[in-house]
Protein backbone atom coordinates (compact mmCIF):
# COMPACT_ATOMS: atom_id res chain seq x y z
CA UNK A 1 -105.80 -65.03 -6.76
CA UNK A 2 -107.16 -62.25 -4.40
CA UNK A 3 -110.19 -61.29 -4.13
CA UNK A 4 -111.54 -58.18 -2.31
CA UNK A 5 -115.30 -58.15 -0.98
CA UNK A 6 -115.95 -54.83 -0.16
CA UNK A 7 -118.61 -54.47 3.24
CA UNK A 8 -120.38 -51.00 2.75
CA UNK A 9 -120.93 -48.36 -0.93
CA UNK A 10 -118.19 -46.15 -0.04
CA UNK A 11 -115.35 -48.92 0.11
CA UNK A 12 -113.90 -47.85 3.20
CA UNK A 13 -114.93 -51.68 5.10
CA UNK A 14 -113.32 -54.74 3.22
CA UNK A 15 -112.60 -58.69 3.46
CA UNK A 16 -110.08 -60.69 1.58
CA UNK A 17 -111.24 -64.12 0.42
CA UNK A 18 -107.59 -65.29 0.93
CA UNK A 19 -107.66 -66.70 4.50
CA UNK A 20 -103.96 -66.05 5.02
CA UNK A 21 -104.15 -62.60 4.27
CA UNK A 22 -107.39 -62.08 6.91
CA UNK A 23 -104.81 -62.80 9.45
CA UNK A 24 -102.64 -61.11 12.46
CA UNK A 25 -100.61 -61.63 15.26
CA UNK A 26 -102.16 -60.28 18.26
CA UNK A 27 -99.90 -59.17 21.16
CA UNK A 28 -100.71 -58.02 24.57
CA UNK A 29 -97.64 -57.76 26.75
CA UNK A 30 -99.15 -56.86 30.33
CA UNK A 31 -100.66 -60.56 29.89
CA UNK A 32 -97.79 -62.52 28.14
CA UNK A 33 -100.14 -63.15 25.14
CA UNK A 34 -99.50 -64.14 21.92
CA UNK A 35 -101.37 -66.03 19.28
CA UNK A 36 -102.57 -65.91 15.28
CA UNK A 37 -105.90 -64.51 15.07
CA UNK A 38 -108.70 -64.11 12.60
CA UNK A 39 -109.33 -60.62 11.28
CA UNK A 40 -113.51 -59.99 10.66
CA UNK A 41 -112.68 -57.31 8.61
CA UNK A 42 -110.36 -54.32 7.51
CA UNK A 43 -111.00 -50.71 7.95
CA UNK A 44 -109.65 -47.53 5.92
CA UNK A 45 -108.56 -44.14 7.77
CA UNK A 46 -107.24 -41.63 5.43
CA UNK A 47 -103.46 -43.36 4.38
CA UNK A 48 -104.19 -46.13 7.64
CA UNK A 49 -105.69 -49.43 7.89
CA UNK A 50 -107.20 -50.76 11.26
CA UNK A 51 -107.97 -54.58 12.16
CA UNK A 52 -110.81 -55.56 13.13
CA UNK A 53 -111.03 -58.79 15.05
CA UNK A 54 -112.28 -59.96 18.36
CA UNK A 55 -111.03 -60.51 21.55
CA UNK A 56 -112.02 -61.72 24.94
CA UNK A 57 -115.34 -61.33 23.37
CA UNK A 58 -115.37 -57.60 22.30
CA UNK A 59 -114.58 -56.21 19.29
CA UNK A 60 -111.31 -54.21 19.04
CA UNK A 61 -109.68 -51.76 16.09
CA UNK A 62 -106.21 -52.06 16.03
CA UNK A 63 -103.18 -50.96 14.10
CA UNK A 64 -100.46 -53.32 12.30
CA UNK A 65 -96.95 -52.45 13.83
CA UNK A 66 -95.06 -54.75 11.50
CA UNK A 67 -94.27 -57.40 10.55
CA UNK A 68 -93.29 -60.53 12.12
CA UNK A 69 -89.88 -62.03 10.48
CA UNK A 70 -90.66 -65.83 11.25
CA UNK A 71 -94.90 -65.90 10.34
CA UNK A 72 -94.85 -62.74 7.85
CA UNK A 73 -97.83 -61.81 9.73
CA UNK A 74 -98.57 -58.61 10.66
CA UNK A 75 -98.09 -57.46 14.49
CA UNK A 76 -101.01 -55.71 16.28
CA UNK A 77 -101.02 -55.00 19.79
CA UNK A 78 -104.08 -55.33 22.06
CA UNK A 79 -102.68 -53.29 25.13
CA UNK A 80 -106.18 -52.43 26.20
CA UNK A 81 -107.60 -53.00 30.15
């Protein structure tokens, strides 16, 4: 079963309760690095959906770019300086 916690009134901030699907993997080429992360929370704009997790102790919004085919994660790039 999954179960959607919604964050503020207008819907538009959400969780899952389903640990698998709060999930990502976070790629930043420039620094070889790859690795499953924990997504805080999901974010609505318009038709998009951004993921919210942290990393190297900020908080960054990033997009899903796929999937991966051996996880079934999604794939979010962290490209930032």
């Amino acid at each position: 079963m999954n179960r959607t916690l919604y964050l503020n009134n207008t819907g538009s901030r959400w969780i899952n309760t389903d640990k698998k699907s709060m999930q990502c993997l976070l790629i930043h080429k420039a620094k070889n690095y790859k690795k499953v992360r924990q997504v805080e929370f999901f974010e609505s704009f318009g038709n998009f959906v951004s993921y919210n997790l942290k990393y190297q102790g900020k908080r960054i919004s990033v997009f899903a770019d796929g999937i991966d085919g051996k996880s079934g994660l999604p794939i979010c790039y962290a490209d930032y300086k």
